[in-house]
C-alpha atoms as a PDB file:
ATOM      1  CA  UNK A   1       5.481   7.501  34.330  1.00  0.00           C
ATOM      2  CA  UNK A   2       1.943   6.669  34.326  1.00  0.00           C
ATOM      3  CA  UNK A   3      -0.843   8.485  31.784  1.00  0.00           C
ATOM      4  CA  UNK A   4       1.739   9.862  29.629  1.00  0.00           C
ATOM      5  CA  UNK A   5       1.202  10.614  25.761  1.00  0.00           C
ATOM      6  CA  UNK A   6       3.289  10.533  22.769  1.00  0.00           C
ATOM      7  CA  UNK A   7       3.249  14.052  21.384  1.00  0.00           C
ATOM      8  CA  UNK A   8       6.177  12.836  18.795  1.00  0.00           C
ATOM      9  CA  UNK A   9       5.614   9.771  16.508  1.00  0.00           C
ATOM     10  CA  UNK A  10       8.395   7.939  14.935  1.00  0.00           C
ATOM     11  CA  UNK A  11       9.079   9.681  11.513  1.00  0.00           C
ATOM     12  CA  UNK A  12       9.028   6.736   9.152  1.00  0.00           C
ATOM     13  CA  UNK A  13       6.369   5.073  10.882  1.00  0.00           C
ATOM     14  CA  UNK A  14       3.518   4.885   8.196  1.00  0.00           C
ATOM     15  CA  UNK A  15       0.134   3.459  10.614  1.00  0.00           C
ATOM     16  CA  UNK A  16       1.423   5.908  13.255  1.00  0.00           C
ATOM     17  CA  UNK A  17       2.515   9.361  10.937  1.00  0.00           C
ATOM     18  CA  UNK A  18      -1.368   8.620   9.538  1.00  0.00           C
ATOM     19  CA  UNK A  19       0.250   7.508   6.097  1.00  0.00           C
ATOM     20  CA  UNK A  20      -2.043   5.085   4.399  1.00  0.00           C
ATOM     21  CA  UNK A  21       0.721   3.591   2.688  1.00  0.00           C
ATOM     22  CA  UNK A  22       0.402   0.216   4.483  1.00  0.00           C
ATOM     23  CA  UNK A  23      -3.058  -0.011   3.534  1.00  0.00           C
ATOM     24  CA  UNK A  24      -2.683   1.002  -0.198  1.00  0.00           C
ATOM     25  CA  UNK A  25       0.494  -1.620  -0.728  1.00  0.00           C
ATOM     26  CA  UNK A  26      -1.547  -4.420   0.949  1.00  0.00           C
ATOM     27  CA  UNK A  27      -4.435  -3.758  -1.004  1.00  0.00           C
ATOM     28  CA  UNK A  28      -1.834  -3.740  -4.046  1.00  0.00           C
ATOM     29  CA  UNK A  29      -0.589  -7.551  -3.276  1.00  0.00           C
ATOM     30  CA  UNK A  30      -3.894  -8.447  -2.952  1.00  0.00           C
ATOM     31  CA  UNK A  31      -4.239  -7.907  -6.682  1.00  0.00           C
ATOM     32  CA  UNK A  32      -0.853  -9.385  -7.495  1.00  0.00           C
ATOM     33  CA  UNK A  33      -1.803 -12.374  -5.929  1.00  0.00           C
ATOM     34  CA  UNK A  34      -4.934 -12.609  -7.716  1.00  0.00           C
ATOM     35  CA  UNK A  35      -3.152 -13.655 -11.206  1.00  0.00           C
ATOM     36  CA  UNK A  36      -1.449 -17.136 -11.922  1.00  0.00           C
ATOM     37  CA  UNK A  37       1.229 -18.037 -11.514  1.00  0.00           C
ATOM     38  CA  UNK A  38       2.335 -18.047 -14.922  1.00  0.00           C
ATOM     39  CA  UNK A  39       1.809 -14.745 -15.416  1.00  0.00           C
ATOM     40  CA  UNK A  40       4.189 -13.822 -12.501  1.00  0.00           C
ATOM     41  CA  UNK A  41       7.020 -16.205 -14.600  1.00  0.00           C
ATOM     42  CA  UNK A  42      10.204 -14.806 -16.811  1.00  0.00           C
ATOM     43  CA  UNK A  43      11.467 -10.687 -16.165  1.00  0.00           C
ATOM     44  CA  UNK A  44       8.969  -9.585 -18.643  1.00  0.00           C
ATOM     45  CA  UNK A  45       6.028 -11.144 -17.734  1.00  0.00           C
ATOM     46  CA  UNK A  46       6.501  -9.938 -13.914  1.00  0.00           C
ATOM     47  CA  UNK A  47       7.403  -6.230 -15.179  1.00  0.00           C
ATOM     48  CA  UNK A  48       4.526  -6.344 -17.550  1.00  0.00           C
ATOM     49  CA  UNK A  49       2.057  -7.375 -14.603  1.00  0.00           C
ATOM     50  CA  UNK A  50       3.799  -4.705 -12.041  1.00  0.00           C
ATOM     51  CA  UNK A  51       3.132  -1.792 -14.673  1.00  0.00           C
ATOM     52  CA  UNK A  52      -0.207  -3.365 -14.655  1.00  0.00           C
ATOM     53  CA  UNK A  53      -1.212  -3.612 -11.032  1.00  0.00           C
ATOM     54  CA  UNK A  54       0.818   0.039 -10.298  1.00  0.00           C
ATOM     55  CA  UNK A  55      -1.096   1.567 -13.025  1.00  0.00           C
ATOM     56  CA  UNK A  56      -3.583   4.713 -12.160  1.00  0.00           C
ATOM     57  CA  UNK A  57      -6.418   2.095 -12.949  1.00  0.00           C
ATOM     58  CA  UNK A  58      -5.706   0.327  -9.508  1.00  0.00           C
ATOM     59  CA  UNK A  59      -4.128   3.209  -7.261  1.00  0.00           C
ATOM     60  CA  UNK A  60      -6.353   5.831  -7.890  1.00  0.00           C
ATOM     61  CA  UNK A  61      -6.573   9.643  -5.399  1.00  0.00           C
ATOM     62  CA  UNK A  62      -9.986   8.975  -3.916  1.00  0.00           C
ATOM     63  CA  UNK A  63      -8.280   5.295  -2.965  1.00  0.00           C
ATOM     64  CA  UNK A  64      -5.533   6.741  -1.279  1.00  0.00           C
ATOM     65  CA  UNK A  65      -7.056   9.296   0.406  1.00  0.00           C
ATOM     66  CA  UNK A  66      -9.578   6.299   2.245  1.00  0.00           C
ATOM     67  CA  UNK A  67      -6.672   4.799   2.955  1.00  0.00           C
ATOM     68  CA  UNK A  68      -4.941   8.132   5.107  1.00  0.00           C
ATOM     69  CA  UNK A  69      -8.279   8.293   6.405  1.00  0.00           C
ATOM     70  CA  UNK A  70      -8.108   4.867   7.651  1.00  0.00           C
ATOM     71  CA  UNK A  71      -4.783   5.200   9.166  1.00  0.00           C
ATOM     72  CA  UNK A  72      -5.293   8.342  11.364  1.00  0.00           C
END
């Protein structure tokens, strides 16, 4: 069938639902890839820095919302 359009996207699709949770993870390792590699070392060194790179600080609403925006 030629010209036809997708009125349905596939549900857990994030880039095609116009979820800007691809962009906001991305933008997350970005940061977690920023610190050495020493901090990244032992359980409680890694769950320290995840608290710290999930933390409001980082992910804020006006960040997320760019991010939907983005995606659509």
């Amino acid at each position: 069938m030629q010209g036809a359009r997708a009125i349905i996207t596939p549900k857990y699709h994030a880039e095609l639902a116009g979820e800007g949770i691809e962009y906001t993870w991305g933008f997350l390792k970005s940061i977690y890839r920023r610190f050495p590699l020493a901090k990244k070392k032992g359980k409680a060194n890694f769950e320290a820095l995840l608290a710290k790179i999930l933390s409001r600080d980082n992910i804020t609403t006006n960040l997320v919302r760019k991010f939907s925006r983005r995606a659509r």
